[in-house]
C-alpha atoms as a PDB file:
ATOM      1  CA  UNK A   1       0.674  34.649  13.442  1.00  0.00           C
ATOM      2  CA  UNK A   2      -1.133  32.872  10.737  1.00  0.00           C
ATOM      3  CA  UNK A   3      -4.411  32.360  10.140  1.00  0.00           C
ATOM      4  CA  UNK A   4      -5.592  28.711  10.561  1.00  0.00           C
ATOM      5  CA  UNK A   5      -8.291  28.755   7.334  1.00  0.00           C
ATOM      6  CA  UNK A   6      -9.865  31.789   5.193  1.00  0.00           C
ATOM      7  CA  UNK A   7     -13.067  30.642   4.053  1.00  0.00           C
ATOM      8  CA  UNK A   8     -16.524  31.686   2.938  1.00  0.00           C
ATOM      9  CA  UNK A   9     -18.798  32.062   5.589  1.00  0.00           C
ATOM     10  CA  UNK A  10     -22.650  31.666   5.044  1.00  0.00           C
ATOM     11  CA  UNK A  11     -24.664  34.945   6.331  1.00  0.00           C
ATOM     12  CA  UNK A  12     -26.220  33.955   9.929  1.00  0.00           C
ATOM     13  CA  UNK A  13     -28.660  35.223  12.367  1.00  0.00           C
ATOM     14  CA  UNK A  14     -27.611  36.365  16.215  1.00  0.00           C
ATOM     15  CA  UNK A  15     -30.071  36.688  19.451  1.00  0.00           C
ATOM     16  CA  UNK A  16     -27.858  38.425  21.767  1.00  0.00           C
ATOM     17  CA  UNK A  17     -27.698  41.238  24.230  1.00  0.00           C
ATOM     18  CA  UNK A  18     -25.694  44.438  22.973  1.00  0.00           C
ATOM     19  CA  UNK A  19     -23.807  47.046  24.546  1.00  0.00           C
ATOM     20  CA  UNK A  20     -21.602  50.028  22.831  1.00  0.00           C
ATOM     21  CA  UNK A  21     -18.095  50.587  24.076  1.00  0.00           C
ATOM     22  CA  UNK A  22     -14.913  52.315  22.840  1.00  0.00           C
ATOM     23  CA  UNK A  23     -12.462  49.731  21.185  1.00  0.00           C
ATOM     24  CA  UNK A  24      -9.810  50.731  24.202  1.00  0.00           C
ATOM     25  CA  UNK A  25     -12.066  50.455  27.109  1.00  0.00           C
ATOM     26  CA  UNK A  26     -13.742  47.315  26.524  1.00  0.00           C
ATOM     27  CA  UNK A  27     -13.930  46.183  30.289  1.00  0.00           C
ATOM     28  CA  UNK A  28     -17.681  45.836  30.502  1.00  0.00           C
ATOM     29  CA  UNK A  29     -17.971  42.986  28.112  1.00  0.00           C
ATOM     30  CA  UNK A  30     -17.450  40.161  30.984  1.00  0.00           C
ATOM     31  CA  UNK A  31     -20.311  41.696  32.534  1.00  0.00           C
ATOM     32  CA  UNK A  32     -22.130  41.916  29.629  1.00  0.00           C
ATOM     33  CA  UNK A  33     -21.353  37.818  29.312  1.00  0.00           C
ATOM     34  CA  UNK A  34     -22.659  37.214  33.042  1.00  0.00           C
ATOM     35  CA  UNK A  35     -25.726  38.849  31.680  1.00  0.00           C
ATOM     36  CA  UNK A  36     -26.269  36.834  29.049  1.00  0.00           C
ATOM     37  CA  UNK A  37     -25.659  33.333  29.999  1.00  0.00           C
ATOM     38  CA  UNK A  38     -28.485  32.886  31.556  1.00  0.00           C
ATOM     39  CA  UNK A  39     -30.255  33.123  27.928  1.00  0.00           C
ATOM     40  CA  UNK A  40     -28.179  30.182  26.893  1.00  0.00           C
ATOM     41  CA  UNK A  41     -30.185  27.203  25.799  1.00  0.00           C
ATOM     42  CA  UNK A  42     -33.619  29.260  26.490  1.00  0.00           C
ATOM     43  CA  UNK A  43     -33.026  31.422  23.778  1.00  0.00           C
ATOM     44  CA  UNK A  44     -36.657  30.018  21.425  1.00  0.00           C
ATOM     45  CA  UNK A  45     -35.111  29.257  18.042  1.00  0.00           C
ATOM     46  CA  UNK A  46     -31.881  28.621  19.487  1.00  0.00           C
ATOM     47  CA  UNK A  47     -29.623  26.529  16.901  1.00  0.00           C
ATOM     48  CA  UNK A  48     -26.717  24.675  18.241  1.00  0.00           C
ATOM     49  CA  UNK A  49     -24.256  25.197  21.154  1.00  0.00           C
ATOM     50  CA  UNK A  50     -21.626  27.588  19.728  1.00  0.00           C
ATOM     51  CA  UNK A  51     -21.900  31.386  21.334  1.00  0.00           C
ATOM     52  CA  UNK A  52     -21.320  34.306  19.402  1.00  0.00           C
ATOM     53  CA  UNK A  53     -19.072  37.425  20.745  1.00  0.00           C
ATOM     54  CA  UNK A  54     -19.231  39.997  17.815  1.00  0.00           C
ATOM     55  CA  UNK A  55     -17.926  43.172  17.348  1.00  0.00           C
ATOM     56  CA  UNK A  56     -19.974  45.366  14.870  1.00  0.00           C
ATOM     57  CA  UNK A  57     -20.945  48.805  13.633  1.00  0.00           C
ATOM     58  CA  UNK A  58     -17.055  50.226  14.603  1.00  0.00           C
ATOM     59  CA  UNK A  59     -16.489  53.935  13.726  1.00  0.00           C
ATOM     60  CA  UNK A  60     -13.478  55.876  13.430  1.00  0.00           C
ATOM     61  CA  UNK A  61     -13.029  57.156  16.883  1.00  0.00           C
ATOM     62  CA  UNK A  62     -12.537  53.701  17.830  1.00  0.00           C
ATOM     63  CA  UNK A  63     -16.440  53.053  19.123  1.00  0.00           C
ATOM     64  CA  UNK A  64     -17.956  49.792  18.359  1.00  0.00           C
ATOM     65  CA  UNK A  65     -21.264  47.878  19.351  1.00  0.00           C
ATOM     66  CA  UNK A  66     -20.480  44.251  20.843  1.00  0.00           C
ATOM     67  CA  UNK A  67     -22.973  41.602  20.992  1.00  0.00           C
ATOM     68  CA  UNK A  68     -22.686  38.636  23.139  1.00  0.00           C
ATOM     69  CA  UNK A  69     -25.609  35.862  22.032  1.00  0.00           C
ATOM     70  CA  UNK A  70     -26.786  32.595  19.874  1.00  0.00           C
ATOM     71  CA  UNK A  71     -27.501  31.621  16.855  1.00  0.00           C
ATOM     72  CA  UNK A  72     -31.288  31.510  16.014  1.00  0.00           C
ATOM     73  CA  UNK A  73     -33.539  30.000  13.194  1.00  0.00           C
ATOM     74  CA  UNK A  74     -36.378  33.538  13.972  1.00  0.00           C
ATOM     75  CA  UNK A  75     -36.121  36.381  15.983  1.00  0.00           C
ATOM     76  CA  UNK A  76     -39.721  36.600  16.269  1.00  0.00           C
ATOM     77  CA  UNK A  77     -40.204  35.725  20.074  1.00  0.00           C
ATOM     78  CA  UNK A  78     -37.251  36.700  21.188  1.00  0.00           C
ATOM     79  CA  UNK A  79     -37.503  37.597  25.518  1.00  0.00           C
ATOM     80  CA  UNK A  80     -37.196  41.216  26.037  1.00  0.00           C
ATOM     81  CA  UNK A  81     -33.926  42.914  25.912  1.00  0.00           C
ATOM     82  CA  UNK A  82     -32.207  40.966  23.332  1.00  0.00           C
ATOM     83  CA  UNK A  83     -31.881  41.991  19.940  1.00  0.00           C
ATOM     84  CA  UNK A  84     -31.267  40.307  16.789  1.00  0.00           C
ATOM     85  CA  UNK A  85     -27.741  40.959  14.263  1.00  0.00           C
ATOM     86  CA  UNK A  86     -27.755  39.175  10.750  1.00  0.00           C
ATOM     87  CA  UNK A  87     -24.539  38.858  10.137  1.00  0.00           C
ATOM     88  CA  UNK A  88     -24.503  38.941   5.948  1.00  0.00           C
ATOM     89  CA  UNK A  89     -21.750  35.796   4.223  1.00  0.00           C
ATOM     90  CA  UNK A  90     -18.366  37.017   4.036  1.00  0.00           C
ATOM     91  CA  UNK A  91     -14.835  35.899   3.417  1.00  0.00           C
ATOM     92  CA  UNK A  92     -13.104  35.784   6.856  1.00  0.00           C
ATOM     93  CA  UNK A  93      -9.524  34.574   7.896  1.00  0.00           C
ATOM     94  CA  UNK A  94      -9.723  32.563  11.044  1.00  0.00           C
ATOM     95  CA  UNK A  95      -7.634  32.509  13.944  1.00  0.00           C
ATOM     96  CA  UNK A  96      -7.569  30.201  17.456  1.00  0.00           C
ATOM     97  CA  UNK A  97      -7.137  31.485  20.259  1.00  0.00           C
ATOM     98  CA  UNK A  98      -5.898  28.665  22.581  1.00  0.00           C
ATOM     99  CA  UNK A  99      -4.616  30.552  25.436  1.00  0.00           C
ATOM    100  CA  UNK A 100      -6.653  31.961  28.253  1.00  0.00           C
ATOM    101  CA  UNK A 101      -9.506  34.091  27.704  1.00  0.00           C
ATOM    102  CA  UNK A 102      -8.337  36.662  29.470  1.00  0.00           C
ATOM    103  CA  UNK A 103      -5.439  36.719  26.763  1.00  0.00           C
ATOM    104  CA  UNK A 104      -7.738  36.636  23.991  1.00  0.00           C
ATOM    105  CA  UNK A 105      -6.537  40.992  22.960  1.00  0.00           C
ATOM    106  CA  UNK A 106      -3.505  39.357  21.876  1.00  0.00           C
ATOM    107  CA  UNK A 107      -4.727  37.238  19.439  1.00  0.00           C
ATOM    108  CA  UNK A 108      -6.632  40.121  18.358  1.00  0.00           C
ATOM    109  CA  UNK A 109      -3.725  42.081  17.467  1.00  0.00           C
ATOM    110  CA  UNK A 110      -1.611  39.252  16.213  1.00  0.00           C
ATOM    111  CA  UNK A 111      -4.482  39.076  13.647  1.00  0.00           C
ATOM    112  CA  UNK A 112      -5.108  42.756  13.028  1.00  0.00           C
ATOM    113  CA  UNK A 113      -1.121  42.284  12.444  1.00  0.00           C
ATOM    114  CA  UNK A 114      -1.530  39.711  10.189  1.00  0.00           C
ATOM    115  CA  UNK A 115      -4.220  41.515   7.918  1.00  0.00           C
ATOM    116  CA  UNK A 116      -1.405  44.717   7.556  1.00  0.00           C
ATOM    117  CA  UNK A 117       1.107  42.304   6.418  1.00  0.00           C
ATOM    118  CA  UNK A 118      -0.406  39.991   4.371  1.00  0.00           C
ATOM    119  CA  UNK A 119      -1.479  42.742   2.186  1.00  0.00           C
ATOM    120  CA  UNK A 120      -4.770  41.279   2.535  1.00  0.00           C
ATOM    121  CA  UNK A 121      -8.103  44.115   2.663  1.00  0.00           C
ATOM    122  CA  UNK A 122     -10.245  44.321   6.073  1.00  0.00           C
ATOM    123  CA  UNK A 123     -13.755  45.051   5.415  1.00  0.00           C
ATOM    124  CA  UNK A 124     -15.946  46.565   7.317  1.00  0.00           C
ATOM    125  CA  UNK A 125     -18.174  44.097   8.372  1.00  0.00           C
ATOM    126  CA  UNK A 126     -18.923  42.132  12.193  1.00  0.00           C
ATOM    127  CA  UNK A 127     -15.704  40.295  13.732  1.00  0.00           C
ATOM    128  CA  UNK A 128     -16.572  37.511  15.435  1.00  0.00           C
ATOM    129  CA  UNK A 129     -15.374  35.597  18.286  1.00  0.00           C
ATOM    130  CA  UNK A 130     -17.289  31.669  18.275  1.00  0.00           C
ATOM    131  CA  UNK A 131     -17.068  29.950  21.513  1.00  0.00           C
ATOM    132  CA  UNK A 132     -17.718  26.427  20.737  1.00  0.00           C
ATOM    133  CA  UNK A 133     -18.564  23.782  22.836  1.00  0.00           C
ATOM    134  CA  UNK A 134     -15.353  22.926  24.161  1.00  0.00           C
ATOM    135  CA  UNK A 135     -15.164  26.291  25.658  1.00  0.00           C
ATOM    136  CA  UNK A 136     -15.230  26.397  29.374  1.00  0.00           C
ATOM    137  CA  UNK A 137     -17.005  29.331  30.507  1.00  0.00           C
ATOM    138  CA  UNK A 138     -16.088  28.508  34.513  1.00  0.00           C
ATOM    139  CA  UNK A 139     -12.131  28.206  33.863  1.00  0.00           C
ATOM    140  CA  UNK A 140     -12.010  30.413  30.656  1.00  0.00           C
ATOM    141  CA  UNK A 141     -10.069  27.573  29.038  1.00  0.00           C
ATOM    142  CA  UNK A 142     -10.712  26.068  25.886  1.00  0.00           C
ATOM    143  CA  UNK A 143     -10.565  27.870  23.079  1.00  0.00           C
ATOM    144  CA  UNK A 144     -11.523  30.561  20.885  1.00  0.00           C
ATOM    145  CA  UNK A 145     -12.031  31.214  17.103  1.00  0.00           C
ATOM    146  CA  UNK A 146     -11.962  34.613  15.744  1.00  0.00           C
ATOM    147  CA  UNK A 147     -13.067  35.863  12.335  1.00  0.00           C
ATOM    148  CA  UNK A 148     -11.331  38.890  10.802  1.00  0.00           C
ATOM    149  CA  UNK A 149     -13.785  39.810   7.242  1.00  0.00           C
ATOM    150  CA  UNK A 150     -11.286  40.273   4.546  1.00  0.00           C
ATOM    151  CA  UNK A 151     -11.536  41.022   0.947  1.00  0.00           C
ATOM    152  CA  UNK A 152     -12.280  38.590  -1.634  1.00  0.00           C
END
């Protein structure tokens, strides 16, 4: 697997709801989407369509914070129970994921796979998952990026 573009992206800030789960027992993160989707498009200083899954503040006994939300111009009225992520510019590579959603762990580790044998440096930093518009929440069809942060 290879990654469709490594580029520069700009830093960016997330409304979202967040949860903390261990990297192998990530099963409550559909839930976690069925909570938030109701936020979509009400979310004030909402900017654009594209929804955010992002995987953040890992550790090494495989524990990581994943927030599900929007992008947003403020996070000063945000309703209560979301919280805001600035996600700072970084070099990522970028993958699609055009299968499934429910298939989405093995582009995941096609690109975690990728990273080892490029020789290429992860960072620590947020991976992200961006669900653009032609993304089909109902059927879980229509594609998927995801951003592994790599060295510069």
């Amino acid at each position: 697997m290879e990654p469709q573009l490594i580029e520069e992206r700009k830093s960016f800030l997330l409304a979202g709801l967040s949860e903390r789960y261990n990297n192998q027992a990530v099963e409550g993160i559909p839930a976690q989407w069925q909570r938030f989707v109701p936020y979509i498009a009400k979310v004030p200083g909402q900017v654009g369509w594209t929804t955010y899954g992002v995987c953040f503040n890992m550790d090494t006994a495989g524990n990581m914070d994943y927030m599900c939300g929007v992008e947003v111009s403020t996070s000063s009225a945000l309703p209560e129970g979301l919280s805001e992520l600035r996600v700072a510019e970084q070099l990522y590579a970028v993958f699609f994921h055009r299968d499934h959603i429910s298939k989405i762990r093995d582009t995941w580790d096609g690109a975690f796979l990728w990273v080892r044998m490029s020789g290429r440096k992860l960072v620590k930093a947020p991976q992200v998952e961006a669900y653009g518009e032609g993304f089909n929440a109902q059927t879980g069809n229509g594609g998927v990026e995801i951003w592994i942060p790599v060295e510069r």
